[in-house]
PDB file of N, CA and C in Angstrom:
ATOM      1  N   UNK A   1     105.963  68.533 -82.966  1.00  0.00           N
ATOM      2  CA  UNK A   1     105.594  67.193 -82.534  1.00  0.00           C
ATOM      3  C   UNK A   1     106.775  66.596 -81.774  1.00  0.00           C
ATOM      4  N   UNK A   2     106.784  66.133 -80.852  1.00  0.00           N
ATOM      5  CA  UNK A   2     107.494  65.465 -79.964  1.00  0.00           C
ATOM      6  C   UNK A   2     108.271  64.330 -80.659  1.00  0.00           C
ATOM      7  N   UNK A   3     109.048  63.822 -80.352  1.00  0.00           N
ATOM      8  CA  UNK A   3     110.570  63.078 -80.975  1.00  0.00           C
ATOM      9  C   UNK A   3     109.617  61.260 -80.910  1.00  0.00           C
ATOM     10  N   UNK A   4     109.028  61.227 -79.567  1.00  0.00           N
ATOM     11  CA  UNK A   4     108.862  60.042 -79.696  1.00  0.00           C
ATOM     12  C   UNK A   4     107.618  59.843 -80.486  1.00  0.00           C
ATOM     13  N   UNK A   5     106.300  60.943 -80.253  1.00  0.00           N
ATOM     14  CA  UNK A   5     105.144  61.060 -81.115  1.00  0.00           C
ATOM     15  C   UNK A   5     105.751  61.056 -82.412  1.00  0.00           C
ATOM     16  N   UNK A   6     106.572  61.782 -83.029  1.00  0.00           N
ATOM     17  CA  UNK A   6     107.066  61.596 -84.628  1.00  0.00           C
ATOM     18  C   UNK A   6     107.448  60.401 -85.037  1.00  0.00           C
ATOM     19  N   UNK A   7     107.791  59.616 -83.793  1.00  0.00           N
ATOM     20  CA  UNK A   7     108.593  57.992 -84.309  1.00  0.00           C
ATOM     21  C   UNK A   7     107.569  57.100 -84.370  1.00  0.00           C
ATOM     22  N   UNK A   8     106.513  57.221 -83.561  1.00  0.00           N
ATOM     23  CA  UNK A   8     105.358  56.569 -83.401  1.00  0.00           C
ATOM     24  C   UNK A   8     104.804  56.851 -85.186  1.00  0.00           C
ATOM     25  N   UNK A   9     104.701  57.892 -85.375  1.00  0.00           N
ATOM     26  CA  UNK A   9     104.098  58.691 -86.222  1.00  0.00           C
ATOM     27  C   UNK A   9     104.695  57.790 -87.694  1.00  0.00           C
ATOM     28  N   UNK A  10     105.693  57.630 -88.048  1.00  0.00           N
ATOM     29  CA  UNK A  10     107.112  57.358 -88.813  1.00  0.00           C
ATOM     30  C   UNK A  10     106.664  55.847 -89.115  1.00  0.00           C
ATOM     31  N   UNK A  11     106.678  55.305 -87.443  1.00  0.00           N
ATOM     32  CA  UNK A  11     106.925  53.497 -87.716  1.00  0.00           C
ATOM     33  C   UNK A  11     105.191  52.893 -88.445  1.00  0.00           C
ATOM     34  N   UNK A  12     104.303  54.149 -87.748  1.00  0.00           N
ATOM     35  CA  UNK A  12     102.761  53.410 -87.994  1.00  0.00           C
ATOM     36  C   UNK A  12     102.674  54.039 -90.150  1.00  0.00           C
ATOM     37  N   UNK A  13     103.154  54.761 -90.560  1.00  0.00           N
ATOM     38  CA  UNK A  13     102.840  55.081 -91.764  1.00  0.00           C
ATOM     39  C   UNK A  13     104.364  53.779 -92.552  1.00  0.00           C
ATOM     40  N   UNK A  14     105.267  53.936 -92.316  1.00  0.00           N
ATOM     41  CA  UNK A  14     106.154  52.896 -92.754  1.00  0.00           C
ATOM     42  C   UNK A  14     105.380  51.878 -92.675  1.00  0.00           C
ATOM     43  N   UNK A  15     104.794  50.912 -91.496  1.00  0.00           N
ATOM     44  CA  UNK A  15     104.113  49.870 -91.443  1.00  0.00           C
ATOM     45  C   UNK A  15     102.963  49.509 -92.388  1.00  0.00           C
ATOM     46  N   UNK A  16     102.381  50.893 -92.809  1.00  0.00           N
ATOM     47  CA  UNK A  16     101.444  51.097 -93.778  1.00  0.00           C
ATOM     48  C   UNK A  16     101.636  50.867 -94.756  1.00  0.00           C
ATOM     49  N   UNK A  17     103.033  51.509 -95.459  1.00  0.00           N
ATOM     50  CA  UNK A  17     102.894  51.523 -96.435  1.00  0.00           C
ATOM     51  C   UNK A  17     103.989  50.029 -97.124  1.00  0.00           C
ATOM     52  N   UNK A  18     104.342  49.602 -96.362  1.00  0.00           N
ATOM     53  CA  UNK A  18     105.225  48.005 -96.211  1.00  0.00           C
ATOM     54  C   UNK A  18     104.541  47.149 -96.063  1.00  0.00           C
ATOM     55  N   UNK A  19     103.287  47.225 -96.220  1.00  0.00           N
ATOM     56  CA  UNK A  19     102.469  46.154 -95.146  1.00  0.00           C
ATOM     57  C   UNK A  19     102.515  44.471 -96.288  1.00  0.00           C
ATOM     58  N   UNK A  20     102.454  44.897 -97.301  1.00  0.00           N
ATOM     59  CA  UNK A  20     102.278  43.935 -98.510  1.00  0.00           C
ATOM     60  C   UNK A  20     103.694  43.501 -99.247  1.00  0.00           C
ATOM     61  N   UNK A  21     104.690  43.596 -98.015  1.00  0.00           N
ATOM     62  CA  UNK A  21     106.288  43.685 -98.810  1.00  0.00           C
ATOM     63  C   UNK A  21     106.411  41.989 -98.217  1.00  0.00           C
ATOM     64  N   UNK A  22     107.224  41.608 -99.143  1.00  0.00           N
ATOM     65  CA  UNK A  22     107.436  40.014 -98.721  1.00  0.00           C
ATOM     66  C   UNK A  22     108.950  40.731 -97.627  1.00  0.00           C
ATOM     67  N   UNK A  23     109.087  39.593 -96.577  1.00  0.00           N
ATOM     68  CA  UNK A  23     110.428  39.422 -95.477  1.00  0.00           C
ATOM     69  C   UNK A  23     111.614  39.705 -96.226  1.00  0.00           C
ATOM     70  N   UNK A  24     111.534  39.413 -97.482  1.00  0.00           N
ATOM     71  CA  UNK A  24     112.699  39.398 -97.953  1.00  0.00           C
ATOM     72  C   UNK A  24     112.609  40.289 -98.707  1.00  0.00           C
ATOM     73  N   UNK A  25     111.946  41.497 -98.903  1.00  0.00           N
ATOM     74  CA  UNK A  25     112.341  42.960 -99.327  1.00  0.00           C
ATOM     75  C   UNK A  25     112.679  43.983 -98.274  1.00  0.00           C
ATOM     76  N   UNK A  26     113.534  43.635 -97.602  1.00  0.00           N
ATOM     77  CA  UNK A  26     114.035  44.585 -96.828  1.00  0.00           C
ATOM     78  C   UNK A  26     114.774  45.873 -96.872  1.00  0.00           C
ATOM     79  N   UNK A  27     115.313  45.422 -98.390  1.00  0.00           N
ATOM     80  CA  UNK A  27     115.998  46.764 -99.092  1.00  0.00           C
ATOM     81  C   UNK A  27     114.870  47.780 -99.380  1.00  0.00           C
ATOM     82  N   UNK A  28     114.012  46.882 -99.957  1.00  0.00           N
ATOM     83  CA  UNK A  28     112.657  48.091-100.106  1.00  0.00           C
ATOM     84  C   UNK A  28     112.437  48.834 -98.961  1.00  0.00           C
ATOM     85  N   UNK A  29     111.898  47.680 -98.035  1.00  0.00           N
ATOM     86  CA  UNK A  29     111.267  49.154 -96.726  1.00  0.00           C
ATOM     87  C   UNK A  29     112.431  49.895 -96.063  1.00  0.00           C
ATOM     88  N   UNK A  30     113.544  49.763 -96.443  1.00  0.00           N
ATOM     89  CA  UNK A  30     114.770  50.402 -95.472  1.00  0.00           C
ATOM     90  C   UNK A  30     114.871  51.678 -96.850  1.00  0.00           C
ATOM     91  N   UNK A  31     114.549  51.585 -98.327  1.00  0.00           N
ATOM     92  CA  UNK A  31     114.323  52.693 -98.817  1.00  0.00           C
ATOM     93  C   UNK A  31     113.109  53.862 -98.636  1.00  0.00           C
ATOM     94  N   UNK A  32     112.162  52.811 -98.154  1.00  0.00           N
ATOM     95  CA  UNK A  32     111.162  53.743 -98.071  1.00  0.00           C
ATOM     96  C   UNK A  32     110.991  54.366 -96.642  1.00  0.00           C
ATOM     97  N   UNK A  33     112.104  53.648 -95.830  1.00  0.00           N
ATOM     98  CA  UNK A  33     112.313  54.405 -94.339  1.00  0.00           C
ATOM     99  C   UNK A  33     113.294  55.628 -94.600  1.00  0.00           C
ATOM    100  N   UNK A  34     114.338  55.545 -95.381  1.00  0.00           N
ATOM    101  CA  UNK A  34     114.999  56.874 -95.554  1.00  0.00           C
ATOM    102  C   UNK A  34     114.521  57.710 -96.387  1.00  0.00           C
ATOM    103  N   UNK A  35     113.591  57.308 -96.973  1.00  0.00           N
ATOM    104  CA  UNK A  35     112.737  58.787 -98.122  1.00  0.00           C
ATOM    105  C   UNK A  35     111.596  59.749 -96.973  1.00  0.00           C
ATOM    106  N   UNK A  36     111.697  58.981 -96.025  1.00  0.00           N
ATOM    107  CA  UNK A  36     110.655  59.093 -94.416  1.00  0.00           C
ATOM    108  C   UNK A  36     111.325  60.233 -94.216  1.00  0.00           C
ATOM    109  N   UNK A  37     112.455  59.136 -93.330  1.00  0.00           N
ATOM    110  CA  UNK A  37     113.318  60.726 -92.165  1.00  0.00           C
ATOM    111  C   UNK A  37     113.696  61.813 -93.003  1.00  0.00           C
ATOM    112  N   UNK A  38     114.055  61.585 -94.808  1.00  0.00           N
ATOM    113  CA  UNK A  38     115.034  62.935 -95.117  1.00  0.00           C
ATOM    114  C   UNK A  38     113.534  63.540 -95.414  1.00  0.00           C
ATOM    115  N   UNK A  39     111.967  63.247 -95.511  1.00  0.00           N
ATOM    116  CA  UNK A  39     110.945  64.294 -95.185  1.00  0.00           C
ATOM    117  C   UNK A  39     110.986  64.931 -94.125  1.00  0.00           C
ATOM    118  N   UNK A  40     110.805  64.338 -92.741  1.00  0.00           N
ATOM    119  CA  UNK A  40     110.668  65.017 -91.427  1.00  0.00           C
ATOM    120  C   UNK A  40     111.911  65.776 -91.261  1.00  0.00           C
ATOM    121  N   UNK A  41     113.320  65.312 -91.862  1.00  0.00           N
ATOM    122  CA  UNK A  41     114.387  66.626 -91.472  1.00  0.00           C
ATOM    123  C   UNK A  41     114.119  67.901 -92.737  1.00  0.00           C
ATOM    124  N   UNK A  42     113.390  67.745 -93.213  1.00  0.00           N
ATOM    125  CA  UNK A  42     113.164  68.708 -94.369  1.00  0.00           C
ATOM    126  C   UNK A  42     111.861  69.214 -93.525  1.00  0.00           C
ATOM    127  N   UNK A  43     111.501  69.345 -92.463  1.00  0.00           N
ATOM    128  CA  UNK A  43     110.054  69.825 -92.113  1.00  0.00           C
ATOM    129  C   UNK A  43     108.614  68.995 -92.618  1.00  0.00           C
ATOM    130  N   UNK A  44     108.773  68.254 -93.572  1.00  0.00           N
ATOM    131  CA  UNK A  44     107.567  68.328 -94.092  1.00  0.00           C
ATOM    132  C   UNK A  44     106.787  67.039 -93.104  1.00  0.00           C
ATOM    133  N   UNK A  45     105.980  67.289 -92.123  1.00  0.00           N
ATOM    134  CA  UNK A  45     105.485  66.145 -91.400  1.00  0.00           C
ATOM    135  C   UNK A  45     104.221  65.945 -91.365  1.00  0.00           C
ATOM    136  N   UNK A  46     103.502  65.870 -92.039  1.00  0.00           N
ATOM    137  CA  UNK A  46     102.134  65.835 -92.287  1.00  0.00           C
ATOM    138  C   UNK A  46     101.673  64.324 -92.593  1.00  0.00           C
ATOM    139  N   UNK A  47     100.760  63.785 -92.183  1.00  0.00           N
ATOM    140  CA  UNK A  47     100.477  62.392 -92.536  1.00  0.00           C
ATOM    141  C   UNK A  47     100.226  61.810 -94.037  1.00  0.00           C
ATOM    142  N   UNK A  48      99.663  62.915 -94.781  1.00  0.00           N
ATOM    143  CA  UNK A  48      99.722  62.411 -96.336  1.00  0.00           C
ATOM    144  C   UNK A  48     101.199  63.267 -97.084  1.00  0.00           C
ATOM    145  N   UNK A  49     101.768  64.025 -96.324  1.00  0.00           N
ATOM    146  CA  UNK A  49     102.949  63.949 -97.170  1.00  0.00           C
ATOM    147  C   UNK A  49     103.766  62.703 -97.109  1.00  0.00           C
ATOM    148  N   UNK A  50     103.847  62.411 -95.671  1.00  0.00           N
ATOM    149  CA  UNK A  50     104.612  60.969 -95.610  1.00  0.00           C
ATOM    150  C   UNK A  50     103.953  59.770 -96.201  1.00  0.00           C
ATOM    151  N   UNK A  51     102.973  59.555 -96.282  1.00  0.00           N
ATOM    152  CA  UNK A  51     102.361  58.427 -97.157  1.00  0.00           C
ATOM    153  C   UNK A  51     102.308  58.206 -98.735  1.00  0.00           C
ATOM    154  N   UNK A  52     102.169  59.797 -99.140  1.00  0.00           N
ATOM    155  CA  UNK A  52     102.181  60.048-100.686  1.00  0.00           C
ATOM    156  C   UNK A  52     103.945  59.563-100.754  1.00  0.00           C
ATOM    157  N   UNK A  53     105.218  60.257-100.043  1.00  0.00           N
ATOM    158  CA  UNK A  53     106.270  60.060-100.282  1.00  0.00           C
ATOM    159  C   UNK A  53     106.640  58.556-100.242  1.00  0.00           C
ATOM    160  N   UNK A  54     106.269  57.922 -99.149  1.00  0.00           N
ATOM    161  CA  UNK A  54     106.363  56.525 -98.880  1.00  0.00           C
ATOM    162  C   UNK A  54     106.313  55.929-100.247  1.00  0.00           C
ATOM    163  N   UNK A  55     104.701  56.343-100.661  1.00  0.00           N
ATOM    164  CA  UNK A  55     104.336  55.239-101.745  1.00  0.00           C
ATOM    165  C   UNK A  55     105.045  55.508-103.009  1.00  0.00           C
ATOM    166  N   UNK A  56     105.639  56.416-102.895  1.00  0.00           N
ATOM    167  CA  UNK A  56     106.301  57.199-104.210  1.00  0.00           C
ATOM    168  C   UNK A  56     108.017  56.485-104.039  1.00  0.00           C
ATOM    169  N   UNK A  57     108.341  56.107-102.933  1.00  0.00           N
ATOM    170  CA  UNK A  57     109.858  55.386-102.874  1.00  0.00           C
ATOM    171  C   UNK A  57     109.474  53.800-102.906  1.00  0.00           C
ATOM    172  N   UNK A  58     108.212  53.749-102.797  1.00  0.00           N
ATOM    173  CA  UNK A  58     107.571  52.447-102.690  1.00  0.00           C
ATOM    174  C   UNK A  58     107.585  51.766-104.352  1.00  0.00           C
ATOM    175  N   UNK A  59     107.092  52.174-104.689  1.00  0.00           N
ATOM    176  CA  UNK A  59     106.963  52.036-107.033  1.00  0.00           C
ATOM    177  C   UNK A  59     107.706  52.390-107.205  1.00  0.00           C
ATOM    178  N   UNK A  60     109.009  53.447-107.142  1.00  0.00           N
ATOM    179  CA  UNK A  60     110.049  54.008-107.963  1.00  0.00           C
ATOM    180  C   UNK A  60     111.022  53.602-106.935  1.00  0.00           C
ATOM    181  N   UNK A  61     111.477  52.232-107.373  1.00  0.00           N
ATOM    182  CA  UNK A  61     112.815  51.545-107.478  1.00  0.00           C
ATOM    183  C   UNK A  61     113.984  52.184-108.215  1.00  0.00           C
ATOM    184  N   UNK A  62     115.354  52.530-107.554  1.00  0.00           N
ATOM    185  CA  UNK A  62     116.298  52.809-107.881  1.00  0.00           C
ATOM    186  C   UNK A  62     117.133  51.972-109.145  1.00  0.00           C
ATOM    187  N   UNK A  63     117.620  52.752-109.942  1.00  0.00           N
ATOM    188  CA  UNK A  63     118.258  52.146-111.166  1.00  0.00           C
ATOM    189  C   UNK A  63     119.966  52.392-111.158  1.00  0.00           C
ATOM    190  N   UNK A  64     120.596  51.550-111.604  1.00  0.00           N
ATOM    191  CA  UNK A  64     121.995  52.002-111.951  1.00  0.00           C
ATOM    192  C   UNK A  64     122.050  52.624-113.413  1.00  0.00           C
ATOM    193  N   UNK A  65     120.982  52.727-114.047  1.00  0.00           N
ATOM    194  CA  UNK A  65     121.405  53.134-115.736  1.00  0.00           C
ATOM    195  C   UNK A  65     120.236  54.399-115.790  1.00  0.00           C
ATOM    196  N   UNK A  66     121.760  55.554-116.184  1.00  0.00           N
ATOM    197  CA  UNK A  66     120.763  56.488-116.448  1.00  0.00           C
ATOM    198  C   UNK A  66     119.276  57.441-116.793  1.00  0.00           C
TER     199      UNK A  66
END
């Protein structure tokens, strides 16, 4: 897939899956934008892998305690 088709590809499933984030969770969708790219540099580019992953960095918020 072409660099700019993949970004197209990237911003319309991010948009998707952010769509219900208040302005001021930006930390959220900037996590669920890097759980994105480290899929597509791992190969995996398929439209429900990126959406299943999305929604999966989307509910599972990062913790500092073990």
């Amino acid at each position: 897939m072409p660099d700019a088709e993949m970004a197209a590809l990237l911003w319309a499933v991010l948009d998707e899956i952010c769509a219900d984030l208040a302005p001021s969770e930006a930390a959220t969708r900037q996590r669920v934008a890097a759980r994105l790219s480290d899929l597509v540099r791992a190969g995996h580019c398929s439209v429900d892998d990126l959406k299943r992953a999305g929604r999966d960095a989307l509910i599972r918020a990062p913790t500092m305690w073990p």
